[in-house]
C-alpha atoms as a PDB file:
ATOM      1  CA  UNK A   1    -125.627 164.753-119.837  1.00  0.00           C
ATOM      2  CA  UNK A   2    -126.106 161.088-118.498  1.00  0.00           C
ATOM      3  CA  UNK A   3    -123.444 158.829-117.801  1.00  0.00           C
ATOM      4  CA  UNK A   4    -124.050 155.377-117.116  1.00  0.00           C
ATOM      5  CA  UNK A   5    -120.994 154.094-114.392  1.00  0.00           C
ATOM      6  CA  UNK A   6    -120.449 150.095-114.566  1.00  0.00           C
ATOM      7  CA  UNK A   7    -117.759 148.646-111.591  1.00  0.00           C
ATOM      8  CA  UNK A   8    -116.923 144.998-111.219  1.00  0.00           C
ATOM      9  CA  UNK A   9    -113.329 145.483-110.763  1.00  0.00           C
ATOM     10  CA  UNK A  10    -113.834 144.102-107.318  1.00  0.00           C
ATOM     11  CA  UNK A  11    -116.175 142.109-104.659  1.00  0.00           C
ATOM     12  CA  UNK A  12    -118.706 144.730-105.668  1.00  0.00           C
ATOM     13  CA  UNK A  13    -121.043 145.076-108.508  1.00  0.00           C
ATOM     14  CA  UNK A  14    -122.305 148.246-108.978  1.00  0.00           C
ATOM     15  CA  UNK A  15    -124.227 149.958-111.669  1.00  0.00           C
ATOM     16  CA  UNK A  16    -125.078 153.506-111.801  1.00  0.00           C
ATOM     17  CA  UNK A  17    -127.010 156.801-114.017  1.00  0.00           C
ATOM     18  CA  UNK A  18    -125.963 160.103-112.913  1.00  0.00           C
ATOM     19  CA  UNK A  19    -127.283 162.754-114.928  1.00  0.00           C
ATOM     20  CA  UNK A  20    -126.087 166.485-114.691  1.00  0.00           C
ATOM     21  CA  UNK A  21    -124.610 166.298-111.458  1.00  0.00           C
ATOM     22  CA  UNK A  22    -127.794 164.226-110.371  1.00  0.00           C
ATOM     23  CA  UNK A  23    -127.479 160.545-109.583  1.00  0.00           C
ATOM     24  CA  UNK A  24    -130.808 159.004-110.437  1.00  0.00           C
ATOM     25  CA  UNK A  25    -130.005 155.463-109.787  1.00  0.00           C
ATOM     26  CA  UNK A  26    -127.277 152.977-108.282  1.00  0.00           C
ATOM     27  CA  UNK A  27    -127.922 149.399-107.495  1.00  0.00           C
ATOM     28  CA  UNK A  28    -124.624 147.775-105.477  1.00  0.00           C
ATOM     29  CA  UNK A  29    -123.975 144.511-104.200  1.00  0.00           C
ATOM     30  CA  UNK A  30    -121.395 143.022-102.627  1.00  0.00           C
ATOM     31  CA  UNK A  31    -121.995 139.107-102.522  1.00  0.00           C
ATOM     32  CA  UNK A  32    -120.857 135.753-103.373  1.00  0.00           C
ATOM     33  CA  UNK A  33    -122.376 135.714-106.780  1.00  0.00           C
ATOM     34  CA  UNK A  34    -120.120 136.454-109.899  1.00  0.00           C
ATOM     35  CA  UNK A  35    -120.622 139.357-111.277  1.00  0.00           C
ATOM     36  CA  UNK A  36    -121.123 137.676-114.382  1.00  0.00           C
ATOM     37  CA  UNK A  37    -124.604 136.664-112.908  1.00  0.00           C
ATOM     38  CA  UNK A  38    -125.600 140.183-111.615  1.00  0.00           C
ATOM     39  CA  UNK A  39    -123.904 143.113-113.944  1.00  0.00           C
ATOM     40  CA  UNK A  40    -126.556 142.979-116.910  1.00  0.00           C
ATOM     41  CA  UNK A  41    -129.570 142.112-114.553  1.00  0.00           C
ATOM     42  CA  UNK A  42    -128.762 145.201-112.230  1.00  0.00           C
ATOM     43  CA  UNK A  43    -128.625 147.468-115.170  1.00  0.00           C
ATOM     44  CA  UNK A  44    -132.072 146.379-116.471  1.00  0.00           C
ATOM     45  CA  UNK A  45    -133.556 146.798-112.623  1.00  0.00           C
ATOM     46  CA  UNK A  46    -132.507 150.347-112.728  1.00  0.00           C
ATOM     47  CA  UNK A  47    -133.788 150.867-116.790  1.00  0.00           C
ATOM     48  CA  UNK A  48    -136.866 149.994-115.287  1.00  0.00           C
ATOM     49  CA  UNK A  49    -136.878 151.781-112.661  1.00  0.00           C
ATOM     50  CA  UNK A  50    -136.503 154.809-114.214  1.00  0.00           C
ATOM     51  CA  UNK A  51    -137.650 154.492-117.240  1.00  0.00           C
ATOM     52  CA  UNK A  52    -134.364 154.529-118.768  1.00  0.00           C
ATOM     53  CA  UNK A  53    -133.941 154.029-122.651  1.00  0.00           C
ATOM     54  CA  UNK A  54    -130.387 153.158-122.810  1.00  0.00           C
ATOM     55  CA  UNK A  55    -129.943 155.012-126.230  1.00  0.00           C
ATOM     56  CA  UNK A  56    -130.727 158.359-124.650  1.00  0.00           C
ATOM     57  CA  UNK A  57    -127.185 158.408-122.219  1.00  0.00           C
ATOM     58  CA  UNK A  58    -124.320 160.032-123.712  1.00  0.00           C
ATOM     59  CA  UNK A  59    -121.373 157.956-122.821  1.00  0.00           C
ATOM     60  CA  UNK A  60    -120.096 154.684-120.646  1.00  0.00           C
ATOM     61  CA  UNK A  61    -118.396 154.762-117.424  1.00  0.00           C
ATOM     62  CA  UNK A  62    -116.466 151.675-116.482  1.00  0.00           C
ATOM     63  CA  UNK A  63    -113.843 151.414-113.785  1.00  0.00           C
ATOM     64  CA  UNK A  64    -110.678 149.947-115.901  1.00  0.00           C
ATOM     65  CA  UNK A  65    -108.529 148.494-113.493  1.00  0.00           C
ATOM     66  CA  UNK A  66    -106.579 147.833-111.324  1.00  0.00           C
ATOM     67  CA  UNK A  67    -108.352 144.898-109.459  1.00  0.00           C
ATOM     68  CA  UNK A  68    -109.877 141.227-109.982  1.00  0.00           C
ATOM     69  CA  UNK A  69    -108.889 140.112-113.440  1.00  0.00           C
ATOM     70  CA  UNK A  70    -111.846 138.230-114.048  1.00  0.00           C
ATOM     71  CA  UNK A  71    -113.944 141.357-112.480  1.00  0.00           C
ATOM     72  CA  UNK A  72    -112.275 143.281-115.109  1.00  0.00           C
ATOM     73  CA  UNK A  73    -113.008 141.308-118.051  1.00  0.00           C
ATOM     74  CA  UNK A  74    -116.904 141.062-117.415  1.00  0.00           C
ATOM     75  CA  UNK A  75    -116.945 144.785-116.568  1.00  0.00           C
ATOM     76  CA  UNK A  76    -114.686 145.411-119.720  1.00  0.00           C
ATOM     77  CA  UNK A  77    -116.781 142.716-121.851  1.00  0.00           C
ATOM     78  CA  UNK A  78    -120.172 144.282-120.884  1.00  0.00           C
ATOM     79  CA  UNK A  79    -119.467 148.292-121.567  1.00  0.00           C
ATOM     80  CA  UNK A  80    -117.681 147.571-125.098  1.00  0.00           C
ATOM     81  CA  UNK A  81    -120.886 145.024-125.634  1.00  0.00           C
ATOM     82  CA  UNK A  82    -123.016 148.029-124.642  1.00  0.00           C
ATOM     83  CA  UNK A  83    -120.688 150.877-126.188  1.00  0.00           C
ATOM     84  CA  UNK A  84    -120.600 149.255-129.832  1.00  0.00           C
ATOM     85  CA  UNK A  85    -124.660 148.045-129.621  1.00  0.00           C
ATOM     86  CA  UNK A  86    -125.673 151.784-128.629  1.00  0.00           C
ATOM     87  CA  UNK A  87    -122.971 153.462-130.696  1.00  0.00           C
ATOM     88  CA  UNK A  88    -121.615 155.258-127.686  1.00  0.00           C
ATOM     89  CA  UNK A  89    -118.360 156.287-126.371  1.00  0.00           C
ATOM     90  CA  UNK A  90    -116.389 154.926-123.398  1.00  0.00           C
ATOM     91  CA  UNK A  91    -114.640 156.534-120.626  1.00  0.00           C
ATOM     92  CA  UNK A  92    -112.174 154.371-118.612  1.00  0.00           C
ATOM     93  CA  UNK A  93    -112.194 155.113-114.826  1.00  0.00           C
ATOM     94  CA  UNK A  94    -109.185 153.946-113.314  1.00  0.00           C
ATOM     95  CA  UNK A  95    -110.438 151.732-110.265  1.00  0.00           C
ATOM     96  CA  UNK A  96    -108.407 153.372-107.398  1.00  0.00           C
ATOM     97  CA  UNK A  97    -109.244 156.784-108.435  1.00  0.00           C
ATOM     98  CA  UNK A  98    -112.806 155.996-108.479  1.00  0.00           C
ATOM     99  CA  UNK A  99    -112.738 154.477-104.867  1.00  0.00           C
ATOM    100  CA  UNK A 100    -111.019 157.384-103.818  1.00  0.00           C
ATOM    101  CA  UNK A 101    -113.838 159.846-105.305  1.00  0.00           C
ATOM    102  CA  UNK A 102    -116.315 158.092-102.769  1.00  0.00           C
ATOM    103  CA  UNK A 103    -114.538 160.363-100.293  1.00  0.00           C
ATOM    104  CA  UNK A 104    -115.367 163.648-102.284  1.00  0.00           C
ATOM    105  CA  UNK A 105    -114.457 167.055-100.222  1.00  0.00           C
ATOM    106  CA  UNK A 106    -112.172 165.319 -97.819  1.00  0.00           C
ATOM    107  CA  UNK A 107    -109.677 167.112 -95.660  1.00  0.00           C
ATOM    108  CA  UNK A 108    -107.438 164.656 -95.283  1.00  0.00           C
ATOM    109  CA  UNK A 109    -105.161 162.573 -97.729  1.00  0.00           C
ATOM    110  CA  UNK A 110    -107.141 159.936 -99.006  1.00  0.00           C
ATOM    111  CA  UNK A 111    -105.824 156.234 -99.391  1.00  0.00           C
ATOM    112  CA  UNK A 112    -107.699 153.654-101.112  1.00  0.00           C
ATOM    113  CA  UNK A 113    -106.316 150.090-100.233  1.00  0.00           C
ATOM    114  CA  UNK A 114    -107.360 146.605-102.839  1.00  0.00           C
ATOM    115  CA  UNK A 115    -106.516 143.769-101.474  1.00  0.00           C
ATOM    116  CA  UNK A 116    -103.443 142.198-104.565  1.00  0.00           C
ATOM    117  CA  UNK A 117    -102.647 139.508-102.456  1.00  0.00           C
ATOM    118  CA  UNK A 118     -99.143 138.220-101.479  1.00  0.00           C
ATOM    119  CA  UNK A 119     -98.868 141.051 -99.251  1.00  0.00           C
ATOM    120  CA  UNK A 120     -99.547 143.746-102.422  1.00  0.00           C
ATOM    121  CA  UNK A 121    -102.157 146.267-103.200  1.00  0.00           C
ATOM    122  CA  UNK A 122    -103.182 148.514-105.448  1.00  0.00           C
ATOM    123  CA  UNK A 123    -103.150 151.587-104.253  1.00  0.00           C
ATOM    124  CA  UNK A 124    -102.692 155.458-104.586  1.00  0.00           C
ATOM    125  CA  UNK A 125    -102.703 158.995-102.809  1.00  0.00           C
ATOM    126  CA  UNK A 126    -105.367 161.693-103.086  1.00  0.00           C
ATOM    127  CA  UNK A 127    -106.495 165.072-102.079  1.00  0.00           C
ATOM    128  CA  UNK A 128    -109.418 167.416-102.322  1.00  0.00           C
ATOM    129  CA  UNK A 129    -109.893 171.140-102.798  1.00  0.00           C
ATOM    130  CA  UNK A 130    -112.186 173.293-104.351  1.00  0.00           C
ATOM    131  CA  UNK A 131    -111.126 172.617-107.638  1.00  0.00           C
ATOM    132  CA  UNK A 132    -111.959 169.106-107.407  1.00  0.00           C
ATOM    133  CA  UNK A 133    -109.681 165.964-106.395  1.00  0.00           C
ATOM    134  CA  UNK A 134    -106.186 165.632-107.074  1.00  0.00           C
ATOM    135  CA  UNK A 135    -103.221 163.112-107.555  1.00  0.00           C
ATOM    136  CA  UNK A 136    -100.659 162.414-105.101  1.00  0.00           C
ATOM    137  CA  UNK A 137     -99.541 159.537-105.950  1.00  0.00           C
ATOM    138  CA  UNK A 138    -100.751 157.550-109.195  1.00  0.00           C
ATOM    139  CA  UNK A 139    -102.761 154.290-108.789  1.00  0.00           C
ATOM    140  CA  UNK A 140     -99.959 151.225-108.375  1.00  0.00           C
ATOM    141  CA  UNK A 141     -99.562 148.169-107.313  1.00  0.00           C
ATOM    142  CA  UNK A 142     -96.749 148.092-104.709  1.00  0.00           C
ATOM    143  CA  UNK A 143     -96.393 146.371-101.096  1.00  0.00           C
ATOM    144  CA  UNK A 144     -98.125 147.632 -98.067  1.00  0.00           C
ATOM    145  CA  UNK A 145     -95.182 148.766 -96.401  1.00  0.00           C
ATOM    146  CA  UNK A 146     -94.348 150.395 -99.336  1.00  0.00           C
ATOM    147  CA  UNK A 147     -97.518 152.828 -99.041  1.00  0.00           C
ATOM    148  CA  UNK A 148     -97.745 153.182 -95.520  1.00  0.00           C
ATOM    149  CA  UNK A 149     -94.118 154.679 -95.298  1.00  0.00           C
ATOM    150  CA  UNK A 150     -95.123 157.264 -98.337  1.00  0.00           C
ATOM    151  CA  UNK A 151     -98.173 158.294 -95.947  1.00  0.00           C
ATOM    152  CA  UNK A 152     -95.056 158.275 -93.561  1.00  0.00           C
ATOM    153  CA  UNK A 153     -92.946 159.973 -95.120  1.00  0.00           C
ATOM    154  CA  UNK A 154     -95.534 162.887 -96.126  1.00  0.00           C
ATOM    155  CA  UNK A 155     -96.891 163.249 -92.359  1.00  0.00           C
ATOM    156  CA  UNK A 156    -100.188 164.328 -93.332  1.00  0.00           C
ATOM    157  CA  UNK A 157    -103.403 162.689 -91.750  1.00  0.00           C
ATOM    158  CA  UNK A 158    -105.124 160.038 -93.834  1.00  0.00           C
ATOM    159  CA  UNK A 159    -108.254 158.008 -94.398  1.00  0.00           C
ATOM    160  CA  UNK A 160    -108.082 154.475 -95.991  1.00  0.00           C
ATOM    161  CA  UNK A 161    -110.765 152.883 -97.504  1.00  0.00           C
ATOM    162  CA  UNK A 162    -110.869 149.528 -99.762  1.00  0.00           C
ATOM    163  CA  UNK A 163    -111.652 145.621 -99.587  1.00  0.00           C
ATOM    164  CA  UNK A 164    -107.991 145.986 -98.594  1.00  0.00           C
ATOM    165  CA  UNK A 165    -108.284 147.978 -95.259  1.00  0.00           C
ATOM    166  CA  UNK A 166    -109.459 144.174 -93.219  1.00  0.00           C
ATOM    167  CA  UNK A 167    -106.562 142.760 -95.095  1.00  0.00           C
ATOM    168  CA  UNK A 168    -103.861 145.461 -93.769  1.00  0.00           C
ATOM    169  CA  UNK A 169    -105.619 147.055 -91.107  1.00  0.00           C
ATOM    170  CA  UNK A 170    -103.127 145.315 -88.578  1.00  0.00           C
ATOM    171  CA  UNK A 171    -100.361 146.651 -90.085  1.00  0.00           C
ATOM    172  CA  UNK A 172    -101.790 149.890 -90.570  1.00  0.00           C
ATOM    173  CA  UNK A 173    -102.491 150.400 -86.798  1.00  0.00           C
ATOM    174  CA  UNK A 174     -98.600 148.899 -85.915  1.00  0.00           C
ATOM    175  CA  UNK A 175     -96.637 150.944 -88.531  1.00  0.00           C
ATOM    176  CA  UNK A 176     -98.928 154.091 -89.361  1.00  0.00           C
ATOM    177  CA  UNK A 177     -97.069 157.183 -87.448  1.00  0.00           C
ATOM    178  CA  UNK A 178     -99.399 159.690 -89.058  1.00  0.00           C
ATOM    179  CA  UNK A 179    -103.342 160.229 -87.495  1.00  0.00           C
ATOM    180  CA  UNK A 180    -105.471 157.924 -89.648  1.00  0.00           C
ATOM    181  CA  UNK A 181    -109.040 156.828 -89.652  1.00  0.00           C
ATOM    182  CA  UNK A 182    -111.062 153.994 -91.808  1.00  0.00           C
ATOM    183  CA  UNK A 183    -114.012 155.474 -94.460  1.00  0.00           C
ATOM    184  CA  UNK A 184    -117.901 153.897 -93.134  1.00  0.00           C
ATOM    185  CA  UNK A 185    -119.453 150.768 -94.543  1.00  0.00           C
ATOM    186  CA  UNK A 186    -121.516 153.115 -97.045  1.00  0.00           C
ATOM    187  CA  UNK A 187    -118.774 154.907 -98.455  1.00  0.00           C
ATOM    188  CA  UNK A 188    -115.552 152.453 -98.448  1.00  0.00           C
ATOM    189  CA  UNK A 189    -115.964 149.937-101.392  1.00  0.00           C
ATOM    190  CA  UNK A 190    -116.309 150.321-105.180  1.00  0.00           C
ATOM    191  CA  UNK A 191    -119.290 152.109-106.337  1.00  0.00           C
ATOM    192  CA  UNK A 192    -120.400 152.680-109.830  1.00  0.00           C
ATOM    193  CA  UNK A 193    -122.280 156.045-108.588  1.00  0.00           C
ATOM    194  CA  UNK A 194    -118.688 157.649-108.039  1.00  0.00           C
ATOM    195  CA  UNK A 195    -117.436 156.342-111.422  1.00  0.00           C
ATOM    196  CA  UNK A 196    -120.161 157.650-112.941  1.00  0.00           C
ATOM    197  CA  UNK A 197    -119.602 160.957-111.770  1.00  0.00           C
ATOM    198  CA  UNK A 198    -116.028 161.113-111.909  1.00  0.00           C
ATOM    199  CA  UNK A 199    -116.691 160.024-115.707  1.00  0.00           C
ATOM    200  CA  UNK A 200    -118.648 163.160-115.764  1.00  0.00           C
ATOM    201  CA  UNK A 201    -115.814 164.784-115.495  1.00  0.00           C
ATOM    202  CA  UNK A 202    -113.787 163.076-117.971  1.00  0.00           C
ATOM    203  CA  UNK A 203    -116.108 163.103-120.461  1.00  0.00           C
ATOM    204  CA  UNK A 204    -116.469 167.479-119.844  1.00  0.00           C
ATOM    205  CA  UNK A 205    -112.731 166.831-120.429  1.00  0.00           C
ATOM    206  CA  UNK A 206    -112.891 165.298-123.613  1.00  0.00           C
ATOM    207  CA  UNK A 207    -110.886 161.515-121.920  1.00  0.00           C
ATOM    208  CA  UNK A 208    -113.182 159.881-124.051  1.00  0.00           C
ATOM    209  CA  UNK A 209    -112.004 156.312-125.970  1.00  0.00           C
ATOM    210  CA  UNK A 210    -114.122 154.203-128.316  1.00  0.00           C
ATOM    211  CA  UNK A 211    -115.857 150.842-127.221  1.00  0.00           C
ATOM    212  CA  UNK A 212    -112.723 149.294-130.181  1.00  0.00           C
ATOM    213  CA  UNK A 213    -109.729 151.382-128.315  1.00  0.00           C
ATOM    214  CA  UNK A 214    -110.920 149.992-124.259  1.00  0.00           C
ATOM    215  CA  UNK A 215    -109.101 147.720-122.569  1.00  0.00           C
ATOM    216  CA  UNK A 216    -108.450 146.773-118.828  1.00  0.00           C
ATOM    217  CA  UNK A 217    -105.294 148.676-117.018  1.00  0.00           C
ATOM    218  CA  UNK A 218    -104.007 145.164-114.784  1.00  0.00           C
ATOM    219  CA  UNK A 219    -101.081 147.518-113.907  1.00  0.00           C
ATOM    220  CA  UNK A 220     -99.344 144.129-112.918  1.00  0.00           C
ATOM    221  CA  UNK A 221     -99.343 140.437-115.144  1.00  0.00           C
ATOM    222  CA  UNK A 222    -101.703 137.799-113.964  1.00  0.00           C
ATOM    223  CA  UNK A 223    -101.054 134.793-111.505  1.00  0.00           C
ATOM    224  CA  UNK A 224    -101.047 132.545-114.596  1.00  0.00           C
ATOM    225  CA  UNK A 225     -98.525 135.092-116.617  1.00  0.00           C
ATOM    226  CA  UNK A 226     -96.155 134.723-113.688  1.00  0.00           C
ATOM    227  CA  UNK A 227     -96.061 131.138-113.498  1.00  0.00           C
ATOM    228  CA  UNK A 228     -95.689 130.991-117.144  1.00  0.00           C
ATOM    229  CA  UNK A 229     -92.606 133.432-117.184  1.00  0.00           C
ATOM    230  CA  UNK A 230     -90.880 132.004-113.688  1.00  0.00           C
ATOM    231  CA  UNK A 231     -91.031 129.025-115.751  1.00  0.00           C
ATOM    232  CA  UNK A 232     -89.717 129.834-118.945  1.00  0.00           C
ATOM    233  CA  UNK A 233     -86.759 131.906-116.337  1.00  0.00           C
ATOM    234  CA  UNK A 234     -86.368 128.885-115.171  1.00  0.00           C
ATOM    235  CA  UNK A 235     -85.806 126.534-118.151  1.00  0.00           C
ATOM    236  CA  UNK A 236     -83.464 129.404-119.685  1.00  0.00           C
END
């Protein structure tokens, strides 16, 4: 089985091929450059360096949100573009999930933070057994205090990860009563090579979706959408 894992949902850009429980090849950056600029030219580094013929992988990968609107739309854009051109199937990753997977057999609760702004983030709680990882609390988008006195409230020991943790990590160390550490630089952002294997998963599952049924999860409106609504409150 190969899975191809695509993530722009975030600062990163990263593109991925696992295959059988094998990943063969992940290219990730996380620079200045849109990842409108770097998506389609990572995955054709990788083709080549493996030799890859795209029509040989079995289904698409793509982290589907939360995060970066416009990171969503060229991640979204690019695996329908490749889903409907090689006839293949789709399997939407949501985003927090995926960053929590990068912390696979973890013994403590896992807490992946993305930076929302205005004091938000989107969010979630996770844990790991030998069955695989499980759902504490759903990917949202809520405030940090919000999270931080769920972690509270459950008094278990917790790891955060996330473009979010140098946003919060402040407020973390001031209102966190439970022992916590912060995931290392290889391991805490976005990367396609754990949506791709997570999508593994799915896909064994049957969560499969065609390249015509995808579409980004925001989980909250846009900047723009708010404006337009405050406004139209406003006027009423």
């Amino acid at each position: 089985m190969r899975i191809l894992g695509l993530d722009s949902s975030g600062l990163v850009a990263s593109v991925a091929l696992v295959e059988d429980d094998n990943m063969l090849a992940e290219y990730t950056v996380n620079y200045k450059k849109t990842h409108s600029q770097t998506l389609l030219p990572m995955l054709d580094e990788i083709a080549k360096m493996i030799e890859l013929d795209l029509k040989t992988i079995d289904a698409i990968a793509i982290a589907g949100g939360p995060g970066s609107f416009t990171g969503l739309r060229i991640g979204s854009a690019t695996a329908k573009g490749l889903g409907l051109a090689l006839k293949k199937p789709l399997i939407q990753v949501p985003t927090v999930d995926g960053l929590a997977y990068n912390l696979y057999g973890c013994k403590d609760m896992v807490c992946p933070l993305m930076d929302a702004r205005r004091n938000q983030t989107y969010t979630g709680l996770y844990e790991f057994d030998a069955e695989g990882m499980h759902t504490v609390k759903e990917q949202c988008a809520v405030g940090i205090d919000e999270i931080i006195a769920k972690i509270n409230e459950l008094g278990r020991p917790v790891v955060f990860l996330g473009d979010g943790v140098s946003v919060f990590k402040s407020f973390i160390e001031e209102n966190c009563k439970v022992p916590f550490s912060f995931a290392p630089a290889h391991m805490n952002k976005q990367r396609a090579g754990a949506v791709a294997a997570l999508g593994e998963v799915y896909y064994r599952d049957g969560k499969v979706q065609t390249a015509e049924e995808h579409k980004p999860d925001y989980l909250r409106l846009s900047q723009a959408e708010r404006e337009r609504m405050e406004q139209n409150n406003g006027k009423a």
